[in-house]
Each structure stands twice: as C-alpha cells, then as structure tokens.
Protein backbone atom coordinates (compact mmCIF):
# COMPACT_ATOMS: atom_id res chain seq x y z
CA UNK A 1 115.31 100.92 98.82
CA UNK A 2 117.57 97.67 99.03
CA UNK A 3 121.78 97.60 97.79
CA UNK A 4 123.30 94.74 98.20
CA UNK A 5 127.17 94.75 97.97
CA UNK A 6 129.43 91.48 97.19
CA UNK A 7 131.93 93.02 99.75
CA UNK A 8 132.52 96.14 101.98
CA UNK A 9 133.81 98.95 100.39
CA UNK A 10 133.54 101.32 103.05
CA UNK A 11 131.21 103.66 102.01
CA UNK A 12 127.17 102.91 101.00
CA UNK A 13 124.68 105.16 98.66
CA UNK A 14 121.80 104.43 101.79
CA UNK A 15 121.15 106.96 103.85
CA UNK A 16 121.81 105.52 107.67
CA UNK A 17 119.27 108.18 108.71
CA UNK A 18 116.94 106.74 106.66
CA UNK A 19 114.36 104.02 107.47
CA UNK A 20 113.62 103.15 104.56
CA UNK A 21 116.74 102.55 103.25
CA UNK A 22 118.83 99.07 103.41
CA UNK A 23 122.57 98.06 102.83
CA UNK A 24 123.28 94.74 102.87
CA UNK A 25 126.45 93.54 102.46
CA UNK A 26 127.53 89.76 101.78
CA UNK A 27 125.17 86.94 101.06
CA UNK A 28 123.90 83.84 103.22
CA UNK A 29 120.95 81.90 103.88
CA UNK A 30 119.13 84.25 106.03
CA UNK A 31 119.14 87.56 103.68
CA UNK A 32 116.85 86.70 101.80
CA UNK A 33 113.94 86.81 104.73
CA UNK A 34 115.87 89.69 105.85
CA UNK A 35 115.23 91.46 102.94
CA UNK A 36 111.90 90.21 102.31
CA UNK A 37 111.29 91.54 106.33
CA UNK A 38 112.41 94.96 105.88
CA UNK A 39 110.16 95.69 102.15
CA UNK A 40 107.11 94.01 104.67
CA UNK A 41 107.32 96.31 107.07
C-alpha cells in the first residue's frame, strides 16, 4: 500500500512495522521512481 500526503500531519494510516506499507509525504522529482521502486520490489 502507497499514501501520499500534501503535508505532515503527524500521524500516518501505514503501519511502520509493516513492509509493505509506504507513507510518502511531499512531492518532487524523485517520488515517482521511489514509488515505482518500492511496488517493484
């Protein structure tokens, strides 16, 4: 699972203490292969 958040709110839905889980918060060039790293693997 991916969230993406505009800004930090201080809490997230992901699990920390899950792998397969991903928070990301903000936006720039590199998320996107970020993103596209963590569903690859």
């Amino acid at each position: 699972m991916v969230l993406h958040s505009g800004k930090d709110k201080g809490f997230t839905l992901a699990d920390p203490n899950n792998r397969d889980m991903l928070h990301v918060v903000g936006f720039d060039t590199s998320v996107p292969a970020v993103i596209a790293d963590f569903v690859r693997n």
